[in-house]
N, C-alpha and C. Protein backbone atom coordinates (compact mmCIF):
# COMPACT_ATOMS: atom_id res chain seq x y z
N UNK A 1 109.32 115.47 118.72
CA UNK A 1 109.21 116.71 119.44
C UNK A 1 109.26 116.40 120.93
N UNK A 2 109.73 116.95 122.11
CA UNK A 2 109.93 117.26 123.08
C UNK A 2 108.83 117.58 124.11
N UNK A 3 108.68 116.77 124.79
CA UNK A 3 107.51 117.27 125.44
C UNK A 3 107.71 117.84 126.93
N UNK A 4 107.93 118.67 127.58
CA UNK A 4 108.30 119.29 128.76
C UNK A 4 107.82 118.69 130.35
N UNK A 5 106.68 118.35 129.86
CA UNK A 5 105.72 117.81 130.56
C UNK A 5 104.87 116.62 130.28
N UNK A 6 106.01 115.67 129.66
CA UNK A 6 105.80 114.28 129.70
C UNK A 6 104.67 113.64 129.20
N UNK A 7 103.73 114.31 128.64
CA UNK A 7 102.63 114.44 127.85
C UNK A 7 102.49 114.76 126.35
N UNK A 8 103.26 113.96 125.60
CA UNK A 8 103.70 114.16 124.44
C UNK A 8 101.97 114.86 123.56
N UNK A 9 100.67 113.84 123.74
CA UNK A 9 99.94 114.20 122.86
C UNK A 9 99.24 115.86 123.28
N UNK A 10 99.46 115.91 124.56
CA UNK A 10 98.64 116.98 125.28
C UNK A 10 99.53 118.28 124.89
N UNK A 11 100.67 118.09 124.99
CA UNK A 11 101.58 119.44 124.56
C UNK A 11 101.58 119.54 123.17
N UNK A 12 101.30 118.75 122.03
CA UNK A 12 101.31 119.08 120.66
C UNK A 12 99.99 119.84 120.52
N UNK A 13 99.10 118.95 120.91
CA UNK A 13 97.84 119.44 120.59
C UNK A 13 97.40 121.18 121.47
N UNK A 14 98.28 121.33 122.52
CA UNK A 14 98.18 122.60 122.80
C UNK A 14 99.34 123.51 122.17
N UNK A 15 100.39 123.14 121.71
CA UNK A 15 101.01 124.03 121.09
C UNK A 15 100.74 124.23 119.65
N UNK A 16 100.02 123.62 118.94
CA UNK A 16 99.39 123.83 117.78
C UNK A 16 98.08 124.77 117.75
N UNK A 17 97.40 124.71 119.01
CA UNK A 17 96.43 125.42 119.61
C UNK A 17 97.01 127.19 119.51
N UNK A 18 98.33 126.99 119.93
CA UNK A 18 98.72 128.58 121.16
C UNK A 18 99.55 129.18 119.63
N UNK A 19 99.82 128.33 118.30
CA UNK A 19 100.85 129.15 117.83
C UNK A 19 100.31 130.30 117.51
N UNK A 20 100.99 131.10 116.39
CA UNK A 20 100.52 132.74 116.15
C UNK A 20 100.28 132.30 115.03
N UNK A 21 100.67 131.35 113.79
CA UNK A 21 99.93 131.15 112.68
C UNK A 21 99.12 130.06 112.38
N UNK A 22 98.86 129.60 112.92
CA UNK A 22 98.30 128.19 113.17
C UNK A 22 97.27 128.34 112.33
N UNK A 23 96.79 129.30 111.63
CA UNK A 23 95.82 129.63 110.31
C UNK A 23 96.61 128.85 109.44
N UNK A 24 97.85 128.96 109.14
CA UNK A 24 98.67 128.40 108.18
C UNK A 24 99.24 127.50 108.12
N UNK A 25 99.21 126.47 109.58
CA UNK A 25 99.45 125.26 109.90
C UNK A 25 98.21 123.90 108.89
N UNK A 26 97.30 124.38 108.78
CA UNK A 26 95.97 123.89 108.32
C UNK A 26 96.30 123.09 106.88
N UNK A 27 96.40 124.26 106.02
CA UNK A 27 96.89 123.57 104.56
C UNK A 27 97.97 122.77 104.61
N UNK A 28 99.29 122.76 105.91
CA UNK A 28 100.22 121.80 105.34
C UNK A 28 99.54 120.64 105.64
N UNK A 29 99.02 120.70 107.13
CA UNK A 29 98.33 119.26 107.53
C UNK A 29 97.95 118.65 106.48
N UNK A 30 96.92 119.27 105.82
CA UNK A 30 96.02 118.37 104.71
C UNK A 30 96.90 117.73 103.68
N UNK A 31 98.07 118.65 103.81
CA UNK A 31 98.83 117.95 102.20
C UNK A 31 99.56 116.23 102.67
N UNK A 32 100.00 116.61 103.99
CA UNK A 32 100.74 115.26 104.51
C UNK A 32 100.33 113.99 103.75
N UNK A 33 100.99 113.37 103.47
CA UNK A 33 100.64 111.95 103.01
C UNK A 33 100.77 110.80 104.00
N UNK A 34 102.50 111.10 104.61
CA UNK A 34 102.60 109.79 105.61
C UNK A 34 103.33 110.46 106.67
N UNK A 35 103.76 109.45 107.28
CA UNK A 35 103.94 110.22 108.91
C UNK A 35 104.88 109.16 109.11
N UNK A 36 105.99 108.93 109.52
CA UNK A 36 106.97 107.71 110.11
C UNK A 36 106.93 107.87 111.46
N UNK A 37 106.59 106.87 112.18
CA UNK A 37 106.00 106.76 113.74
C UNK A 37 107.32 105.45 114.09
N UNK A 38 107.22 105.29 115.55
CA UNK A 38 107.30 104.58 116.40
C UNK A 38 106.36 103.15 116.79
N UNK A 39 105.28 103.92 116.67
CA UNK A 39 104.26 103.04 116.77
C UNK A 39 103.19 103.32 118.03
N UNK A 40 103.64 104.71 119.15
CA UNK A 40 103.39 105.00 120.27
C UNK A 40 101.77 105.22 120.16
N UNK A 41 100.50 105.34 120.64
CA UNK A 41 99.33 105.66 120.48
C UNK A 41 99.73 107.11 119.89
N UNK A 42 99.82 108.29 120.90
CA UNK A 42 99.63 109.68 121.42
C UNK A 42 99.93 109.68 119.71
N UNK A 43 101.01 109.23 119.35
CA UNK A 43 100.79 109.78 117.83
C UNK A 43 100.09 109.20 116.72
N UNK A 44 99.82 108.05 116.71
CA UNK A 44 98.28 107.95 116.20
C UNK A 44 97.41 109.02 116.21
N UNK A 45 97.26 109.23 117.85
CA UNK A 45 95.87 110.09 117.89
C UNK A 45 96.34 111.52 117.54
N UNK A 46 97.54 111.89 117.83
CA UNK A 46 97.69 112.97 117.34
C UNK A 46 97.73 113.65 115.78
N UNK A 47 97.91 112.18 114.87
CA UNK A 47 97.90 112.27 113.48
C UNK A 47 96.54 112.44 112.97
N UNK A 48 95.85 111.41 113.89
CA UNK A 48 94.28 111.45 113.62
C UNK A 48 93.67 112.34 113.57
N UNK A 49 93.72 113.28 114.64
CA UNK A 49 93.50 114.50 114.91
C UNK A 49 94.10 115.63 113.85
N UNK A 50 95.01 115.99 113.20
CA UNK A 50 95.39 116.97 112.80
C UNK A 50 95.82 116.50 111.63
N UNK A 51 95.30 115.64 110.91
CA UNK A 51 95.70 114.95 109.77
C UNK A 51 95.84 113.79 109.56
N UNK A 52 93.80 113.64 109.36
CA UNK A 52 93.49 112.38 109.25
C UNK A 52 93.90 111.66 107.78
N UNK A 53 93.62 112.03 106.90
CA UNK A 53 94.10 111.87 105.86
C UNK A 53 95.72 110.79 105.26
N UNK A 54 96.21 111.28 106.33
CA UNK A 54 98.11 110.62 106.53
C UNK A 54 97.80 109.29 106.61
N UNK A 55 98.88 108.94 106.42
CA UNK A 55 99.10 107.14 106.36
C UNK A 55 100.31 106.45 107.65
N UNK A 56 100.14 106.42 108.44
CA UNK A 56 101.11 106.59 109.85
C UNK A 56 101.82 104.99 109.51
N UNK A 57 103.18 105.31 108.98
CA UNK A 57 104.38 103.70 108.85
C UNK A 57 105.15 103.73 110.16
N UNK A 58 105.52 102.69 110.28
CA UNK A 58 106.38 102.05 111.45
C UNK A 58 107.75 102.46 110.53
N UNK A 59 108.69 103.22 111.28
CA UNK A 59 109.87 103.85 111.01
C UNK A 59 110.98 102.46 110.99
N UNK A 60 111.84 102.54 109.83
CA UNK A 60 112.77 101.46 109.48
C UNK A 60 113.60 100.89 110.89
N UNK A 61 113.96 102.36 112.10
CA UNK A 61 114.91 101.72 112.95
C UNK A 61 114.12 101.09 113.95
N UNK A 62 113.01 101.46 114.13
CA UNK A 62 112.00 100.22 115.29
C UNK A 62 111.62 99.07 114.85
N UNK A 63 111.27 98.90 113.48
CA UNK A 63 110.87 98.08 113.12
C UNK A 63 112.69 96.62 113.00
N UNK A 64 113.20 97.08 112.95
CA UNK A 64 114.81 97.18 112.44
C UNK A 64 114.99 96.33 114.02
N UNK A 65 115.01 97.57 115.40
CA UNK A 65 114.89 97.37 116.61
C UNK A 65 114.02 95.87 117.00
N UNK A 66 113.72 95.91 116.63
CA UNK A 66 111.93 95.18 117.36
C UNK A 66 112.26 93.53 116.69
N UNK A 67 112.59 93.60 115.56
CA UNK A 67 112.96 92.14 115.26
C UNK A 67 113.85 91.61 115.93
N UNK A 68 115.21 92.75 115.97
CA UNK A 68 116.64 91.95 116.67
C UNK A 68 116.22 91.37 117.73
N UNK A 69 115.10 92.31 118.73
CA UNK A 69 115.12 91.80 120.11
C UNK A 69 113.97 90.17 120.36
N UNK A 70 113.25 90.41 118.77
CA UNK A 70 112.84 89.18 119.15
C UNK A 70 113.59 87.79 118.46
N UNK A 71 114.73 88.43 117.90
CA UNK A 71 115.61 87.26 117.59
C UNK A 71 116.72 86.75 118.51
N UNK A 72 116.70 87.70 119.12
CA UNK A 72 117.75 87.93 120.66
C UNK A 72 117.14 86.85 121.54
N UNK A 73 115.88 87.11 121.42
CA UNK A 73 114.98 86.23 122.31
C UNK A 73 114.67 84.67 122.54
N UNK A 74 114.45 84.35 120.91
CA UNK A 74 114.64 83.19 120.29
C UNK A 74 115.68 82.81 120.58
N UNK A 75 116.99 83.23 120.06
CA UNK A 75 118.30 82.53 120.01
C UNK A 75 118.51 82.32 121.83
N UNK A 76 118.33 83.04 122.77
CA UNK A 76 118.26 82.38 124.22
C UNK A 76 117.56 81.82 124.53
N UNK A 77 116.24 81.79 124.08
CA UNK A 77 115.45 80.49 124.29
C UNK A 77 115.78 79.09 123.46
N UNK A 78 116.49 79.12 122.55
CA UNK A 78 117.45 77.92 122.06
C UNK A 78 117.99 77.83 122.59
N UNK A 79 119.06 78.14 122.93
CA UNK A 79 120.18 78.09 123.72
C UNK A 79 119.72 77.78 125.01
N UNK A 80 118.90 77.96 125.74
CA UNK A 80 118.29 77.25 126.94
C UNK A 80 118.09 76.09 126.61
N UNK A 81 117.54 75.58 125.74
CA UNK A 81 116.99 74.27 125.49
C UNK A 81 117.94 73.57 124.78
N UNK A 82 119.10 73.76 123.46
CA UNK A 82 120.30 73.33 124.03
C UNK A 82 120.98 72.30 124.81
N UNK A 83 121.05 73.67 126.02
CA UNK A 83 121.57 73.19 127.28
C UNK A 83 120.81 72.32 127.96
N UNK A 84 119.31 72.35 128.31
CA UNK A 84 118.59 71.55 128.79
C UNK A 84 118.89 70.35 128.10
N UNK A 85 119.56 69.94 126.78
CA UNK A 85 119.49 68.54 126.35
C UNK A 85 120.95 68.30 125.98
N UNK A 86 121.71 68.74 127.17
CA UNK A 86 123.10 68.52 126.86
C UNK A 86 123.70 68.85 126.27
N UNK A 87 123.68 69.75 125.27
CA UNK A 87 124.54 70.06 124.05
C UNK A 87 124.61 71.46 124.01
N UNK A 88 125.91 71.63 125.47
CA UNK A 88 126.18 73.12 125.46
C UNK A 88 126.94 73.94 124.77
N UNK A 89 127.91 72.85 123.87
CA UNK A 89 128.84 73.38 122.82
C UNK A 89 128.03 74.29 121.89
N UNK A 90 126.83 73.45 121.30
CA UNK A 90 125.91 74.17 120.53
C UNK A 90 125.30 75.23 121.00
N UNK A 91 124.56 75.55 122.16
CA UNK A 91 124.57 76.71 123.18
C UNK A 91 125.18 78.02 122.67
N UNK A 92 127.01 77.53 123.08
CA UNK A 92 127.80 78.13 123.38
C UNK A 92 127.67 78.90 122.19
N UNK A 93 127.67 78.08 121.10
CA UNK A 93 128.23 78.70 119.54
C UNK A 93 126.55 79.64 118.97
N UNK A 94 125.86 79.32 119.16
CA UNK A 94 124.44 80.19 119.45
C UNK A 94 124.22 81.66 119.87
N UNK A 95 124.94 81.40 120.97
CA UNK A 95 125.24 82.52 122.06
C UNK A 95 125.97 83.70 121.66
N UNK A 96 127.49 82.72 120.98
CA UNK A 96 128.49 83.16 120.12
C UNK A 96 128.11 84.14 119.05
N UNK A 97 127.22 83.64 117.87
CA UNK A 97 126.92 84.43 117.12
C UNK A 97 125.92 85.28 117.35
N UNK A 98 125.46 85.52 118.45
CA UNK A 98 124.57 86.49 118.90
C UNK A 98 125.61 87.80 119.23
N UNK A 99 126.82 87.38 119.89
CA UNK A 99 127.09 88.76 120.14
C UNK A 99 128.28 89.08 119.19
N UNK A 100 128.60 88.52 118.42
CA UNK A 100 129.17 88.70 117.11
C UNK A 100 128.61 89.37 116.31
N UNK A 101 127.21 89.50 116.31
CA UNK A 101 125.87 90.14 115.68
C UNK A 101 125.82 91.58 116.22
N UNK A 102 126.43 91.68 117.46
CA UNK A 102 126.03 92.76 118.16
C UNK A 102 127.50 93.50 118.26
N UNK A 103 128.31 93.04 117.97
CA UNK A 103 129.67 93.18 117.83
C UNK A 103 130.67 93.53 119.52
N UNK A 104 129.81 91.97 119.81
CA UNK A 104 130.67 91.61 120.99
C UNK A 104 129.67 93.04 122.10
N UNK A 105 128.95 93.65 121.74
CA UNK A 105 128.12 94.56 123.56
C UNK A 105 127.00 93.97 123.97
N UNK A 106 126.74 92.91 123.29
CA UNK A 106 125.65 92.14 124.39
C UNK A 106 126.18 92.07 125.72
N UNK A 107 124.85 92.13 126.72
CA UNK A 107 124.87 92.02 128.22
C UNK A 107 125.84 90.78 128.83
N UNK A 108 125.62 90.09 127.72
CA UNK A 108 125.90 88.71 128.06
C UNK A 108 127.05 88.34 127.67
N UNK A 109 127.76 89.35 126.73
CA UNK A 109 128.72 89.01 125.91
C UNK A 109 130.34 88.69 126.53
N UNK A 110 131.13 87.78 126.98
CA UNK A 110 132.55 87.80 127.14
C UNK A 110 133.26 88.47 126.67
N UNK A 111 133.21 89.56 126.06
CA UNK A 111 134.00 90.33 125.11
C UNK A 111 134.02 91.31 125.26
């Protein structure tokens, strides 16, 4: 959801406040089971708040996200070290399949 005013937990929790049925908002809350998040607090607390009950998962594409970049990470910190021990061919080919992975739009990529 959209927050206008950059305050993602403060605008839910007041527009759930201001609706016109918000009597009838109540029972779905309770039924929720899980919630697919980001991982951000505001929605924690906002789940907490309005449906404690839920089970809040880390959503497939962050979680998906969040590894590449720490494999992104790894593979240049090899590749630094590598190079630090002479063996930039190996580097190179490191490097290589990193943006082959990415299909050649890495920052870094020659391609």
């Amino acid at each position: 959801m959209f927050s206008p005013d950059s305050r993602p937990a403060a605008f839910l929790s007041h527009y759930s406040r201001v609706m016109p049925d918000s009597q009838a908002i109540a029972p779905a809350a309770s039924s929720v089971t899980h919630v697919p998040a980001d991982g951000a607090q505001w929605i924690h607390d906002v789940v907490r708040a309005r449906a404690p009950q839920a089970e809040i998962c880390l959503d497939a594409f962050h979680v998906a996200k969040w590894a590449g970049e720490r494999l992104d990470e790894l593979r240049h910190r090899l590749a630094g070290e590598l190079r630090a021990a002479g063996r930039g061919d190996q580097a190179a080919a490191l490097i290589a399949m990193a943006n082959y992975a990415h299909g050649g739009l890495c920052p870094d990529s020659p391609y």
